[in-house]
N, C-alpha and C. Protein backbone atom coordinates (compact mmCIF):
# COMPACT_ATOMS: atom_id res chain seq x y z
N UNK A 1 14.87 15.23 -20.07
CA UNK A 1 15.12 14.26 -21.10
C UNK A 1 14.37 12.96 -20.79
N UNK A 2 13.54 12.80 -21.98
CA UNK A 2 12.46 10.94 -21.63
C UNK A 2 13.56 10.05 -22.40
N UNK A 3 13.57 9.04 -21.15
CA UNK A 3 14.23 7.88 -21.53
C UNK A 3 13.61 6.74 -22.21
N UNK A 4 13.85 6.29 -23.45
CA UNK A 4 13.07 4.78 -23.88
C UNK A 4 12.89 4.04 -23.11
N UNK A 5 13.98 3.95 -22.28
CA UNK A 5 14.47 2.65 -21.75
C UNK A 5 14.75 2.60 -20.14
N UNK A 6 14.00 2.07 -19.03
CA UNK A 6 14.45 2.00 -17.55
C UNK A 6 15.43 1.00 -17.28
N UNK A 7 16.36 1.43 -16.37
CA UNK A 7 16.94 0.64 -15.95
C UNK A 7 17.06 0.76 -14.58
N UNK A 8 16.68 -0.17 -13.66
CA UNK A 8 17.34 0.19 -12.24
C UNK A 8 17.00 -1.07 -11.16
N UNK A 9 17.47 -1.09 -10.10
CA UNK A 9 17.49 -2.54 -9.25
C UNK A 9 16.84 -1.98 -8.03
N UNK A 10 16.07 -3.08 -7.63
CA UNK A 10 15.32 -2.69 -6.20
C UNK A 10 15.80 -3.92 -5.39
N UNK A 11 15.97 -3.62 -4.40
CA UNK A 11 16.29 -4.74 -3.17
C UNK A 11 15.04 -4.38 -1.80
N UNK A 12 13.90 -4.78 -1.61
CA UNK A 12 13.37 -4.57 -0.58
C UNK A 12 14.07 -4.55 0.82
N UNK A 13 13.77 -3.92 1.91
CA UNK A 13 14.04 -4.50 3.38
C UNK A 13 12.66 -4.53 4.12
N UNK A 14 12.37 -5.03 5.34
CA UNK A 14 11.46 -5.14 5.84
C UNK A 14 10.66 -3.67 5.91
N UNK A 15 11.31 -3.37 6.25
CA UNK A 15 10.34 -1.55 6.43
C UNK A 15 10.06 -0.61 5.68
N UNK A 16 10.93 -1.41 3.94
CA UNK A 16 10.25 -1.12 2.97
C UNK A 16 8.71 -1.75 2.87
N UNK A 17 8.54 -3.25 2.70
CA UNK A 17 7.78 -3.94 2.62
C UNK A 17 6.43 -3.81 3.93
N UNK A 18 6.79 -2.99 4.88
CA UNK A 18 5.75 -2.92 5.94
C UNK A 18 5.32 -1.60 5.70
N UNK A 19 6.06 -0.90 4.55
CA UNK A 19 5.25 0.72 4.60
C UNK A 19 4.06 0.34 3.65
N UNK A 20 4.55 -0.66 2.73
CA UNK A 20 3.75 -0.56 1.51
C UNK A 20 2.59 -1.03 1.87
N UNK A 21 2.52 -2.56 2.98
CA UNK A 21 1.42 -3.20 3.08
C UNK A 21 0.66 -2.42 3.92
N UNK A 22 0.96 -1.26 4.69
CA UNK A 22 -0.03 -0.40 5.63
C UNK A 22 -0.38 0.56 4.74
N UNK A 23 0.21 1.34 3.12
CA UNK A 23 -0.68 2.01 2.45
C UNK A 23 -1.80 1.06 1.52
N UNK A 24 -1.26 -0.28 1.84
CA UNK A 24 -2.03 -0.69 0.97
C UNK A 24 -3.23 -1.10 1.68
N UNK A 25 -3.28 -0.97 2.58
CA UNK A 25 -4.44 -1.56 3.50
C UNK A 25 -5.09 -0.36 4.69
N UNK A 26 -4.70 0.81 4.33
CA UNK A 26 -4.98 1.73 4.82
C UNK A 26 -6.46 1.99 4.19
N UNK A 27 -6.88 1.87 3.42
CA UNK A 27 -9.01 2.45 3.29
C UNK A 27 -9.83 1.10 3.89
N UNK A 28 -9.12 -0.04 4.37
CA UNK A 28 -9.58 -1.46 4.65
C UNK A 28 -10.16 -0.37 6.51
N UNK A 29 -8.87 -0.25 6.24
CA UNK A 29 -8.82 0.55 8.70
C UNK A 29 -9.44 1.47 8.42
N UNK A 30 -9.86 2.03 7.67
CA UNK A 30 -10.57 3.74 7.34
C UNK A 30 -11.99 2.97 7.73
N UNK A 31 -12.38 1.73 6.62
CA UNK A 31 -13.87 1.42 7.05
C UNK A 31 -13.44 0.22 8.57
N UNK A 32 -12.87 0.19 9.24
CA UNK A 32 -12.83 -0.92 10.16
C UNK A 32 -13.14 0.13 11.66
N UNK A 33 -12.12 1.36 11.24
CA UNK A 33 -12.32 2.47 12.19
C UNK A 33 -13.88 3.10 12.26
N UNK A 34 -14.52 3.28 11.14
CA UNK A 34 -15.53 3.48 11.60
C UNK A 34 -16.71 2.84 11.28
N UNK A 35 -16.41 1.34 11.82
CA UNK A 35 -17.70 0.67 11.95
C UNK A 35 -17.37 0.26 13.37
N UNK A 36 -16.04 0.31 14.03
CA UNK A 36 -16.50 -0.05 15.56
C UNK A 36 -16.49 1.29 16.14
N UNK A 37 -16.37 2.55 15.70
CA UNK A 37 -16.76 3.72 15.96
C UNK A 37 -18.10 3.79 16.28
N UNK A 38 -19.48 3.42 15.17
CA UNK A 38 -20.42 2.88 15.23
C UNK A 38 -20.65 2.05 16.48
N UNK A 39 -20.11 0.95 15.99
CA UNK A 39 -20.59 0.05 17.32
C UNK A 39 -20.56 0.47 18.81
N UNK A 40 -19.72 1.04 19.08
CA UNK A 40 -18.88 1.33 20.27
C UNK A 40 -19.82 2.43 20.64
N UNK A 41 -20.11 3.52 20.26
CA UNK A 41 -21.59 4.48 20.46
C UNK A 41 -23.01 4.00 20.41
N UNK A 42 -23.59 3.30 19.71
CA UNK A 42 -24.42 2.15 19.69
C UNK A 42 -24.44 1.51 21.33
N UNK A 43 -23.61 0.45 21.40
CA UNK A 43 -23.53 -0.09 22.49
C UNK A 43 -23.79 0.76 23.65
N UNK A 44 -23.00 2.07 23.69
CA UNK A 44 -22.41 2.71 25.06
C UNK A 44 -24.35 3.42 25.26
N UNK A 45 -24.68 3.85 24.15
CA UNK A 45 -26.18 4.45 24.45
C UNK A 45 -27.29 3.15 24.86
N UNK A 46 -27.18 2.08 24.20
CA UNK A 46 -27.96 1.15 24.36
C UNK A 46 -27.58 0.69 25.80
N UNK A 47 -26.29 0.70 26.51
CA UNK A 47 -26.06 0.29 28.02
C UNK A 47 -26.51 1.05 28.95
N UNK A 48 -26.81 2.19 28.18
CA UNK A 48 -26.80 3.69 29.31
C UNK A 48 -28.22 4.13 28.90
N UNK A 49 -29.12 3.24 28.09
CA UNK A 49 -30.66 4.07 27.56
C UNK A 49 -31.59 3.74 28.79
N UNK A 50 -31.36 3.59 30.45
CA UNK A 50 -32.42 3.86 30.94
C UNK A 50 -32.76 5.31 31.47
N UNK A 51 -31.89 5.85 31.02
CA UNK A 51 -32.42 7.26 30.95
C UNK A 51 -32.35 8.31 29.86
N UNK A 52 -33.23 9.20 29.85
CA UNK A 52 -33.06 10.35 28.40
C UNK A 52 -32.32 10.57 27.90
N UNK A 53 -31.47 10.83 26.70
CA UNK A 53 -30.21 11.30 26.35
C UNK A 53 -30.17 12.70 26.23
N UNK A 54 -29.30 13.02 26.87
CA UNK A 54 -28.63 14.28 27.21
C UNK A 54 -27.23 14.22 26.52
N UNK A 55 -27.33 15.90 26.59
CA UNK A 55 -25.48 16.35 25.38
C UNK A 55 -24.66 15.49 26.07
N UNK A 56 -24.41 15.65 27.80
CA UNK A 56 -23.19 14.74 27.99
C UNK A 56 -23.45 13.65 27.34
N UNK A 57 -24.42 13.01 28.09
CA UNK A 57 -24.31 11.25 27.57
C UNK A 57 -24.15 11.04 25.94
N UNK A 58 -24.53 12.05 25.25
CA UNK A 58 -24.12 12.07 23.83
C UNK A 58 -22.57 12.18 23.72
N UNK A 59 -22.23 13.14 24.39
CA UNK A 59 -20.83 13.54 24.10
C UNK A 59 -19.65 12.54 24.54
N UNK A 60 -20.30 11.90 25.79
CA UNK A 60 -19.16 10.98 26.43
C UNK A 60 -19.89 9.50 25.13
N UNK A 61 -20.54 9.06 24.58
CA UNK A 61 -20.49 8.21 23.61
C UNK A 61 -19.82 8.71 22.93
N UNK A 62 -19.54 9.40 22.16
CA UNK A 62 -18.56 10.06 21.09
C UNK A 62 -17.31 9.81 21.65
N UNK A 63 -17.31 10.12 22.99
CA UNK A 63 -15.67 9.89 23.40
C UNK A 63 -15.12 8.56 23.16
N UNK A 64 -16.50 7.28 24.08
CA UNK A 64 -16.06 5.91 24.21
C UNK A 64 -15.93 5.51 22.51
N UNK A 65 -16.21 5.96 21.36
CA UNK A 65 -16.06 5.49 20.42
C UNK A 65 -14.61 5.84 19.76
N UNK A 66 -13.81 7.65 19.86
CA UNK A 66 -12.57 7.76 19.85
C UNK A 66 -11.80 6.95 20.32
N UNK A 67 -12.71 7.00 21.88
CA UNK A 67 -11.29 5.62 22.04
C UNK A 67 -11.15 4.70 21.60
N UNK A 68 -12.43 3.83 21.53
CA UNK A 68 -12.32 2.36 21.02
C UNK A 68 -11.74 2.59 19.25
N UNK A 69 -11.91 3.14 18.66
CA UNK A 69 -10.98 3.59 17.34
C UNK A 69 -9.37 3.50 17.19
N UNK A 70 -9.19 4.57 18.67
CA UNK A 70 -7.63 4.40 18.77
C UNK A 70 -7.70 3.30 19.42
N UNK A 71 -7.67 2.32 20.20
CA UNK A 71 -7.07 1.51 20.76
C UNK A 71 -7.35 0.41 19.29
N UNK A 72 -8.27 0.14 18.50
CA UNK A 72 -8.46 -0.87 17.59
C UNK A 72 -7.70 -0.61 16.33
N UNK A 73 -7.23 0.75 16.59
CA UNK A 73 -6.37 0.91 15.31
C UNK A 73 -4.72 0.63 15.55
N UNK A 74 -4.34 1.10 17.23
CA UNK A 74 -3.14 0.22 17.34
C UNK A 74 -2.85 -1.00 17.40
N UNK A 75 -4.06 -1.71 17.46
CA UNK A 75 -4.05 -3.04 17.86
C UNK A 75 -3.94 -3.55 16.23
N UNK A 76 -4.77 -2.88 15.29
CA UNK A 76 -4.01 -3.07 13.64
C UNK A 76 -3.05 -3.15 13.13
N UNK A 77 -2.43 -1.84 13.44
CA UNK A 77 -1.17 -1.29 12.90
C UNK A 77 -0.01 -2.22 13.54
N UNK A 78 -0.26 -2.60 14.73
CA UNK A 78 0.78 -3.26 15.56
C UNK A 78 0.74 -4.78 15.00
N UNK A 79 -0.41 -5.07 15.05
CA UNK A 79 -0.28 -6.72 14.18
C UNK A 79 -0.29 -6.80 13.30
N UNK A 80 -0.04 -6.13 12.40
CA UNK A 80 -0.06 -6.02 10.65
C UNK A 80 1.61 -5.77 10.57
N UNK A 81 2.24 -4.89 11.63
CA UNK A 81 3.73 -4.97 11.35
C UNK A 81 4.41 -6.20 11.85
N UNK A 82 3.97 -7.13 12.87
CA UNK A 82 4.52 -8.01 13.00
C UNK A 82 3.95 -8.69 12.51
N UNK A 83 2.91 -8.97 11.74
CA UNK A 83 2.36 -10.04 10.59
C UNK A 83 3.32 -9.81 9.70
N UNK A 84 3.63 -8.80 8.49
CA UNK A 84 4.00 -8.29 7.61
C UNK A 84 5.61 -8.39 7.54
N UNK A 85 5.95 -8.27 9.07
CA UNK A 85 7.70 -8.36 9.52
C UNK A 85 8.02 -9.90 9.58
N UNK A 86 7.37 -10.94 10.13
CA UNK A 86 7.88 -12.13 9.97
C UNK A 86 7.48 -12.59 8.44
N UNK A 87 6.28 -11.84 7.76
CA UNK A 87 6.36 -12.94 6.38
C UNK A 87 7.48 -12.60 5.40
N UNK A 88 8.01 -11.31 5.46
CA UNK A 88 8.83 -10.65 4.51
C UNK A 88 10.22 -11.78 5.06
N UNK A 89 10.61 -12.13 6.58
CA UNK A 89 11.73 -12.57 6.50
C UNK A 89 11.56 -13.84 6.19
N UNK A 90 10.62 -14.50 5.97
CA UNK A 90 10.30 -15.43 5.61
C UNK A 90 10.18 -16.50 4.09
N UNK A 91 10.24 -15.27 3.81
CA UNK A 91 10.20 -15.18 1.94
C UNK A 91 11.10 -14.79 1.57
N UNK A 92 11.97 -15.68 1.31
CA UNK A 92 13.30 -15.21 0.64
C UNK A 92 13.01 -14.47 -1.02
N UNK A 93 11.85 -14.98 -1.52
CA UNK A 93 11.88 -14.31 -3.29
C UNK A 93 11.45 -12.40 -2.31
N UNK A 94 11.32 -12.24 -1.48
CA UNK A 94 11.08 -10.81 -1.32
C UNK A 94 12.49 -10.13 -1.15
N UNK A 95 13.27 -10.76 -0.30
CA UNK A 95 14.53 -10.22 -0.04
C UNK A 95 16.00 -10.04 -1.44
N UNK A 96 15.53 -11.03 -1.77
CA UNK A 96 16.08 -10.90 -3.44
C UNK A 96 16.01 -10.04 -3.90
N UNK A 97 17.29 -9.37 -4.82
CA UNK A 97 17.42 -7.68 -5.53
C UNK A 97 16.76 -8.00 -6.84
N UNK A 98 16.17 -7.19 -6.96
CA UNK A 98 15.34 -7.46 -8.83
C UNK A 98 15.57 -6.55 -9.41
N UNK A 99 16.63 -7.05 -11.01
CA UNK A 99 17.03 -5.70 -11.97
C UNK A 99 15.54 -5.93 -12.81
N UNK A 100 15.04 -4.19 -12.80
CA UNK A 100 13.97 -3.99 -13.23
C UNK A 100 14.68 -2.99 -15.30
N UNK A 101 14.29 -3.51 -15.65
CA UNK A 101 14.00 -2.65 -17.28
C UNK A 101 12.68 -2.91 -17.68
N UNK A 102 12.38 -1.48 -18.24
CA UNK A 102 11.20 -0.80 -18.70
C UNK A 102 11.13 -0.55 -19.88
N UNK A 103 10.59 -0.68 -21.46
CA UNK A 103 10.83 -0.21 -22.08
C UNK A 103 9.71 0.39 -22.97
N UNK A 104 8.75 0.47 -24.03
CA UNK A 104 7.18 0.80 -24.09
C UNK A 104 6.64 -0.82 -24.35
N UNK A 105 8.01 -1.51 -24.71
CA UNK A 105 6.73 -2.65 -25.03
C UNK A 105 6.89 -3.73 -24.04
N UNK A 106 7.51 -3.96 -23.09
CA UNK A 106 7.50 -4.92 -21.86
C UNK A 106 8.04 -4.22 -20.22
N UNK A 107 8.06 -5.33 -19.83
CA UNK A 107 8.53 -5.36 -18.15
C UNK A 107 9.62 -5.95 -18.02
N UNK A 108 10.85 -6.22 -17.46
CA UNK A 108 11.61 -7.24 -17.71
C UNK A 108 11.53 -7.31 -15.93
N UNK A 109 11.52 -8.03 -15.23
CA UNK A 109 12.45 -8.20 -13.98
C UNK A 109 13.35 -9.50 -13.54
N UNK A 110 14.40 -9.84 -13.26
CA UNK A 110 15.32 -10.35 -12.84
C UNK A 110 15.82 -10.49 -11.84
N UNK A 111 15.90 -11.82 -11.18
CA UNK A 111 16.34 -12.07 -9.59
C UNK A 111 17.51 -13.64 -9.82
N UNK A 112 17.89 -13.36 -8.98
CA UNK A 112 19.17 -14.27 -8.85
C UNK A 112 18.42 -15.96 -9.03
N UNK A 113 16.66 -16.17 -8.85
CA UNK A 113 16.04 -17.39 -8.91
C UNK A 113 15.43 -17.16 -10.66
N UNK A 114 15.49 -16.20 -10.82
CA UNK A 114 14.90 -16.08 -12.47
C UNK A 114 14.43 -14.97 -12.79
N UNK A 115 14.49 -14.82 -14.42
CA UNK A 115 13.47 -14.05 -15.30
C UNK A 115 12.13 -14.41 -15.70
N UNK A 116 11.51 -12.87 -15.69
CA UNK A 116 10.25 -12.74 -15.98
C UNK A 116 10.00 -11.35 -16.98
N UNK A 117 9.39 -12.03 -17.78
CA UNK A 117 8.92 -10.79 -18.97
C UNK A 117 8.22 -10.78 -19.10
N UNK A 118 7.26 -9.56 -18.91
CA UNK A 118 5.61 -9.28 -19.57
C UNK A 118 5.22 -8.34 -20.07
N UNK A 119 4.22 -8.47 -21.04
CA UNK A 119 3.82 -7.05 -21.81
C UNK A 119 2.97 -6.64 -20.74
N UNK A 120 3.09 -5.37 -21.39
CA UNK A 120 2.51 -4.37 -19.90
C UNK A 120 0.83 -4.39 -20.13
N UNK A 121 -0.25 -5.03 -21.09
CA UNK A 121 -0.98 -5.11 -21.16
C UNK A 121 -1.62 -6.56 -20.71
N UNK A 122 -0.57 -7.28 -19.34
CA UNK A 122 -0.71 -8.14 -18.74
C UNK A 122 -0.44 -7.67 -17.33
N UNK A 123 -0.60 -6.72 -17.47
CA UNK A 123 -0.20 -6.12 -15.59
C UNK A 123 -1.61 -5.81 -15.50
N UNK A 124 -2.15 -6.11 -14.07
CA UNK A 124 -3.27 -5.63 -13.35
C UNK A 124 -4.01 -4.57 -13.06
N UNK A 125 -2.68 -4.14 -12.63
CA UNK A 125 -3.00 -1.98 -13.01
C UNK A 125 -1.66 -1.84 -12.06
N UNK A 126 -1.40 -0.15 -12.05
CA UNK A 126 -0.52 0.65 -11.00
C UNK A 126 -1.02 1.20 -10.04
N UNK A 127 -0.14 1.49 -9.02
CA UNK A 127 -1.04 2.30 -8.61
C UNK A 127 0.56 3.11 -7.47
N UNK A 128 -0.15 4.03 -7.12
CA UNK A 128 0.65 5.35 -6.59
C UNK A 128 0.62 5.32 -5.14
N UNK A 129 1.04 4.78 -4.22
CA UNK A 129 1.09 5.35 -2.65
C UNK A 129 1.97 6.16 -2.20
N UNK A 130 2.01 7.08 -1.12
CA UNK A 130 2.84 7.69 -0.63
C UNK A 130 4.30 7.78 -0.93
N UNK A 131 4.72 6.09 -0.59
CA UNK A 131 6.53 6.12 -0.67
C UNK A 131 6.48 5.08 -1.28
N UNK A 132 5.86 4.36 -2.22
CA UNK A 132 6.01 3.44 -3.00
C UNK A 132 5.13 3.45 -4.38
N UNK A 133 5.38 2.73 -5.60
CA UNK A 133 4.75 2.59 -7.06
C UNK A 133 4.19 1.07 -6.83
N UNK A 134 3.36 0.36 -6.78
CA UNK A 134 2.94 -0.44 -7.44
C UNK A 134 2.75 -1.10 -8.18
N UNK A 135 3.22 -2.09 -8.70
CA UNK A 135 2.69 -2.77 -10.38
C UNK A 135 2.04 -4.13 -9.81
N UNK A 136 0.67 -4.30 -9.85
CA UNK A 136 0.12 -5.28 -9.23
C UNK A 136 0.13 -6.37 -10.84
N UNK A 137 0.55 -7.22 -10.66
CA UNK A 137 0.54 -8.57 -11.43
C UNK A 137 -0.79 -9.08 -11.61
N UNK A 138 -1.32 -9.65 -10.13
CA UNK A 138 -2.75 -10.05 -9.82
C UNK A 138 -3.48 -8.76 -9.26
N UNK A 139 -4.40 -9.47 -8.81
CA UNK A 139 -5.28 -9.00 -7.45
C UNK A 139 -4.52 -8.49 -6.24
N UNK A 140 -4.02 -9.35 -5.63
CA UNK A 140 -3.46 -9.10 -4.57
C UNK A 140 -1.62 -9.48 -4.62
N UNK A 141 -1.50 -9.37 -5.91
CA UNK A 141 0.24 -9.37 -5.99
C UNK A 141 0.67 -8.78 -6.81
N UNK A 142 1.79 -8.01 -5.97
CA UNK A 142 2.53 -6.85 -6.48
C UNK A 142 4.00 -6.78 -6.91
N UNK A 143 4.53 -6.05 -7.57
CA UNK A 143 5.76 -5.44 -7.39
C UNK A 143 5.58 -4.32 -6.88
N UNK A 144 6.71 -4.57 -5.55
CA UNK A 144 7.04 -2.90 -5.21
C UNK A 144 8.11 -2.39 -5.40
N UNK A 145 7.61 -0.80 -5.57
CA UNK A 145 9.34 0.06 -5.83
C UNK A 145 8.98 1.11 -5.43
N UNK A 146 10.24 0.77 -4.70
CA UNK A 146 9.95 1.97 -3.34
C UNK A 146 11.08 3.55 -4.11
N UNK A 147 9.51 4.50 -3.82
CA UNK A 147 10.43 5.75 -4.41
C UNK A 147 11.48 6.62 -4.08
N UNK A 148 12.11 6.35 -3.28
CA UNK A 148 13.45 6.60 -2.50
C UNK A 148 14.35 5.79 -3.34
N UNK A 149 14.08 4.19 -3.76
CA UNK A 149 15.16 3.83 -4.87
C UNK A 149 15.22 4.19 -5.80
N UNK A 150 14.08 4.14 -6.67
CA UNK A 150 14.38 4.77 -7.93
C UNK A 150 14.62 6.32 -7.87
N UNK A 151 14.50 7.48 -7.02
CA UNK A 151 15.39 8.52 -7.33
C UNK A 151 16.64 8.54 -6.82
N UNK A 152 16.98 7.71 -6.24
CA UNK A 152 18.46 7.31 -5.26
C UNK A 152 18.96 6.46 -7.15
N UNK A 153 18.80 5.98 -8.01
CA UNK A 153 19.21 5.48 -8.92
C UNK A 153 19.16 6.36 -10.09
N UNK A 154 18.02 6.92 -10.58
CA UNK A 154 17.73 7.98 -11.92
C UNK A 154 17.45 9.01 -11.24
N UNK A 155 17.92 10.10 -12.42
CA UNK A 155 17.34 11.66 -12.28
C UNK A 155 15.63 11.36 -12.56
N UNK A 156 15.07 11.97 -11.59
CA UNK A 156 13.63 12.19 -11.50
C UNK A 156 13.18 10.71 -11.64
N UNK A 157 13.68 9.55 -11.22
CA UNK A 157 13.10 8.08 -11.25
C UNK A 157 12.14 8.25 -11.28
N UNK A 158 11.36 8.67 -9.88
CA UNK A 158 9.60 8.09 -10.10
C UNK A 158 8.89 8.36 -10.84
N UNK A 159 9.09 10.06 -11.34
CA UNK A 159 8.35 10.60 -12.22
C UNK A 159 8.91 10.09 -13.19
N UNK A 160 10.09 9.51 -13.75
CA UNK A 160 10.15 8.61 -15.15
C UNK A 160 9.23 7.20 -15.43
N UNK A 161 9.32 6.79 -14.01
CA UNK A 161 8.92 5.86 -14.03
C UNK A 161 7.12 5.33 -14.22
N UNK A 162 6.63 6.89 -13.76
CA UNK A 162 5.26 6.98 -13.47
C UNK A 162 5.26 7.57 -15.39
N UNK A 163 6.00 8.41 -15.72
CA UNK A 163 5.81 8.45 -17.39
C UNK A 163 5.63 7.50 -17.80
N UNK A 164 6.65 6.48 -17.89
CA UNK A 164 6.35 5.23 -18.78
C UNK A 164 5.04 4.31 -18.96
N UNK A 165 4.84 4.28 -16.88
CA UNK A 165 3.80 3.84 -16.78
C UNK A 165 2.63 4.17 -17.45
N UNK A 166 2.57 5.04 -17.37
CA UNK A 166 1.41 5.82 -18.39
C UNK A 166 1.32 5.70 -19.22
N UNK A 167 2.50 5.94 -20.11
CA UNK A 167 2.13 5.48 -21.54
C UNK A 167 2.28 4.68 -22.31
N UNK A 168 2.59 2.92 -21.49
CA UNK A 168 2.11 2.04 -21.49
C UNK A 168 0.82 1.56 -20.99
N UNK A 169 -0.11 2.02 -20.20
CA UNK A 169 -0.98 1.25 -19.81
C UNK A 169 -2.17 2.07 -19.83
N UNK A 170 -3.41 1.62 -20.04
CA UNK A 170 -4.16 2.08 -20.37
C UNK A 170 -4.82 2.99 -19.39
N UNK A 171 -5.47 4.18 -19.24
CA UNK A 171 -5.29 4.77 -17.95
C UNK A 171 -6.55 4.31 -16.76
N UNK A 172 -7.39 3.48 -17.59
CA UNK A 172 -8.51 2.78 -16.17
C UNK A 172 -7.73 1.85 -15.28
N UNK A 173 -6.17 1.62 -15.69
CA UNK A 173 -5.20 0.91 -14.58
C UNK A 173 -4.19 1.65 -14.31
N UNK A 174 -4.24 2.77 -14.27
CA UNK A 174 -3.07 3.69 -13.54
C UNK A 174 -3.87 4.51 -12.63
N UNK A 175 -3.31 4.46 -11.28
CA UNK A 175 -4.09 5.07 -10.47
C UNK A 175 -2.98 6.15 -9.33
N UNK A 176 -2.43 7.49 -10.16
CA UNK A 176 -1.34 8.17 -9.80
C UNK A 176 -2.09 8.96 -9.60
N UNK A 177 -1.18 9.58 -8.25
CA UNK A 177 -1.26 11.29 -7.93
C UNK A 177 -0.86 11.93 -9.29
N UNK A 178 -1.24 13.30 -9.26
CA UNK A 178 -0.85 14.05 -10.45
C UNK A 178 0.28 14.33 -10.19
């Protein structure tokens, strides 16, 4: 059964808000991983070119670059959660519950500091990650709704929610898994 009408409330917590900002910044580390992948093989042959290259010395560059990958990618992941963990407690408009309604011709959301209404042909685009929906406002600002709430609230939430989306918005700004 399609509903006209959404109704449902999101309350972020931090580890909501730290999943989203690591899918959202996950193809940023995809190219960060392998440009010091690059570098890191580069370097290790250019330190080691007074002699011929041979499979090892090929192969152990390949290695020094795995590593330098993993160690530069924990060193990401690890400061992006404690970047991401103090700004969320920091920001009280994040911790605030927002009643969200959907309907074809607006957005409504609601927080204990105020309302906001917009036609959906003022949203930025959607977009689909792993454990969260998207509705980016701007560029770089979002609503999140994390999909564990909305099916913890509606039968089939996300996929209602990803319906609506759709057929409100035009589809060069919806960017869903099938």
């Amino acid at each position: 059964m399609q509903r006209e009408e959404l109704d449902f409330q999101i309350q972020l917590d931090s580890k909501d808000f730290v999943k989203f900002n690591l899918e959202y910044r996950r193809m940023l580390y995809v190219w960060f991983s392998l440009v010091y992948f690059l570098i890191a093989v580069v370097l290790f042959l250019l330190m080691n070119n007074d002699t011929p290259l041979t499979p090892f010395k090929g192969i152990f560059a390949l290695v020094v670059g795995v590593i330098t990958v993993v160690v530069v990618q924990l060193l990401l992941v690890v400061t992006l959660r404690l970047q991401v963990g103090r700004m969320f407690k920091s920001d009280r408009l994040l911790q605030y519950a927002q009643h969200y309604r959907m309907n074809p011709s607006e957005l409504s959301v609601q927080s204990q500091v105020g309302d906001s209404r917009m036609r959906w042909e003022e949203l930025y685009r959607a977009v689909e990650y792993p454990n969260s929906i998207a509705l980016f406002v701007g560029r770089n600002r979002a609503l999140v709704l994390p999909k564990r709430m909305l099916d913890e609230q509606m039968t089939n939430g996300t996929q209602e929610v990803k319906r609506l989306i759709r057929e409100c918005l035009p589809p060069n700004k919806v960017k869903f898994k099938r």
